[in-house]
Protein backbone atom coordinates (compact mmCIF):
# COMPACT_ATOMS: atom_id res chain seq x y z
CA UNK A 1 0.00 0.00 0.00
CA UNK A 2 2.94 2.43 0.75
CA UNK A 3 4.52 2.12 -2.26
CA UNK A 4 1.48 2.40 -4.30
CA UNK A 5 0.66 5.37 -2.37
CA UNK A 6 4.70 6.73 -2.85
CA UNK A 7 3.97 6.02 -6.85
CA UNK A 8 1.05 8.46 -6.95
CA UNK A 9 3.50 10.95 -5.45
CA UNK A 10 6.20 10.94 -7.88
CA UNK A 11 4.24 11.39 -10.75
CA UNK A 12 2.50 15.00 -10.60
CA UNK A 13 -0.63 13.62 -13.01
CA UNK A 14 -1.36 10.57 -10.76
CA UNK A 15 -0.47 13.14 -7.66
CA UNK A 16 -3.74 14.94 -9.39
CA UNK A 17 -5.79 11.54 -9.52
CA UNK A 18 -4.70 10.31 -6.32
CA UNK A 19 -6.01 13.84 -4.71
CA UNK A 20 -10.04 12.97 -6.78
CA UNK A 21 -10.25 9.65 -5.79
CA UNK A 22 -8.61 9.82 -2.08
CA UNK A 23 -10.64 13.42 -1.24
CA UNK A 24 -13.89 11.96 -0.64
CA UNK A 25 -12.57 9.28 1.74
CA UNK A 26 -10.77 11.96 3.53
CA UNK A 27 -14.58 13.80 3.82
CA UNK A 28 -16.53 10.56 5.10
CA UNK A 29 -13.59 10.09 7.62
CA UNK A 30 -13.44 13.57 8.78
CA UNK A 31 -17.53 13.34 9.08
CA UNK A 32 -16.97 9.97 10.83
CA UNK A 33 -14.27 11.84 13.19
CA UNK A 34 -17.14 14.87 13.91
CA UNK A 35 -20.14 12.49 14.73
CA UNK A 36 -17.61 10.47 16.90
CA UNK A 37 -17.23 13.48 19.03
CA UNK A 38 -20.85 14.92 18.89
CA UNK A 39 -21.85 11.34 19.79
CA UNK A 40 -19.64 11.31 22.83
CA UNK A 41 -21.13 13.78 24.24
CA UNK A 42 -25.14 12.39 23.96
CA UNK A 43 -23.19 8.54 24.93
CA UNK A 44 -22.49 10.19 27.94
CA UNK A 45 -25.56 11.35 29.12
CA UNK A 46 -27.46 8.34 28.28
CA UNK A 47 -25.10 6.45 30.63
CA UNK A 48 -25.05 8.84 33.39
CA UNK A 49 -29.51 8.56 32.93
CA UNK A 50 -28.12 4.60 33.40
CA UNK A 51 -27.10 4.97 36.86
CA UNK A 52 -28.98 5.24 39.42
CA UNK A 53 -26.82 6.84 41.60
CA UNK A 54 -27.76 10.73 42.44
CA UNK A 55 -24.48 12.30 43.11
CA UNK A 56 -24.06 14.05 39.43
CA UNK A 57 -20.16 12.84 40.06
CA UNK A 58 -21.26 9.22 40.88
CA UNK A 59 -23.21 9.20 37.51
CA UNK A 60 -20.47 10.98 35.86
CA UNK A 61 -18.17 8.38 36.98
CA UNK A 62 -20.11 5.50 36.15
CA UNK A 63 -20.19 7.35 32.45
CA UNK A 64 -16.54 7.22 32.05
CA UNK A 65 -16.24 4.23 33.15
CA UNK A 66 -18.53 2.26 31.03
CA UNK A 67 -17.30 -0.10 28.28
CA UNK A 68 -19.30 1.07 26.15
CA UNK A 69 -17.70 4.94 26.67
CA UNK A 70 -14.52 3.44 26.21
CA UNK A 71 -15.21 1.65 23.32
CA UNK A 72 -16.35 4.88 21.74
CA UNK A 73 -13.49 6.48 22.36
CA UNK A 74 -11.39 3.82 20.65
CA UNK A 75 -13.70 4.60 18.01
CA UNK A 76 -12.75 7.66 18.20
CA UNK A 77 -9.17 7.58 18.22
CA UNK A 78 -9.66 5.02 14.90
CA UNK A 79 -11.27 7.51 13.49
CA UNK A 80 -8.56 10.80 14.38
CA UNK A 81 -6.13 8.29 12.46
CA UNK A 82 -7.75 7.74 9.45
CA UNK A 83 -8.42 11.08 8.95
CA UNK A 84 -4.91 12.21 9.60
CA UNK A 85 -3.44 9.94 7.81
CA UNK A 86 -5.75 10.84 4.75
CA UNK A 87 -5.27 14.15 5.08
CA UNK A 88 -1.07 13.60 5.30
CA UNK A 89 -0.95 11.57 1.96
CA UNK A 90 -3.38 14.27 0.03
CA UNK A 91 -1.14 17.30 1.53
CA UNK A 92 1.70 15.30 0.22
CA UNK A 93 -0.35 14.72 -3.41
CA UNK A 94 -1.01 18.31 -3.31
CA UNK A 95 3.10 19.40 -2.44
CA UNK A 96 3.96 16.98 -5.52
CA UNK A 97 1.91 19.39 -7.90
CA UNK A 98 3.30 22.26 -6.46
CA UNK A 99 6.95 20.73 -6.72
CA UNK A 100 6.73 19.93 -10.62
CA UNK A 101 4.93 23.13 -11.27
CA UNK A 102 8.18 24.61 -9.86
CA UNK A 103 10.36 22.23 -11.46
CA UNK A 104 8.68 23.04 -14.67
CA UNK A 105 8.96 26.83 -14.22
CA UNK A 106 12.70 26.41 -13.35
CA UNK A 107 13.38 24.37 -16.61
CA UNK A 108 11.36 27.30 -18.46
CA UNK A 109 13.81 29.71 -17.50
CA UNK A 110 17.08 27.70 -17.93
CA UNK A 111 15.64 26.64 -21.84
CA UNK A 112 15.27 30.85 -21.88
CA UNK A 113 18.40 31.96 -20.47
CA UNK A 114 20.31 29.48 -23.02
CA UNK A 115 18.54 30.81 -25.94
């Protein structure tokens, strides 16, 4: 997978490609990251309305302490990773353009300067 990924980068027209096909995966997991933290928030307080405790710190407790809390935030941290790591190969896509662009531009003015 890396050196599939390392291919796209080399060549600035499959850099292009690679940026289309990889943005929208980048989008669901960034939307996947969001609802993952929105969602922590309501998981919360349907697990402290578990507990039948009435100290709001017992509840809050029992909250945080629930599998199911800390499930979600492995979830969560899934989720952070993905979208980094998306969004680390794309900025590198996007730095490849820019790099042969520049490239280019350089070899434009040597061909000129020699003329």
């Amino acid at each position: 997978m890396e050196h599939a990924v390392a291919e796209h980068l080399t060549d600035p027209n499959k850099a292009v490609d690679y940026l289309i096909e990889h943005s929208r995966k980048y989008a669901q997991a960034k939307a996947d990251r969001v609802h993952l933290e929105h969602f922590r928030k309501s998981k919360k307080a349907l697990l402290m309305n578990e507990c039948t405790d009435k100290a709001v710190t017992a509840r809050e407790q029992y909250a945080y302490s629930h599998p199911d809390y800390i499930a979600l935030l492995e979830g969560l941290r899934e989720a952070v990773r993905v979208e980094e790591t998306l969004r680390w190969r794309l900025t590198a896509a996007q730095l490849r353009v820019e790099v042969w662009r520049s490239e280019n531009a350089n070899n434009r003015r040597q061909e000129g300067a020699t003329r």
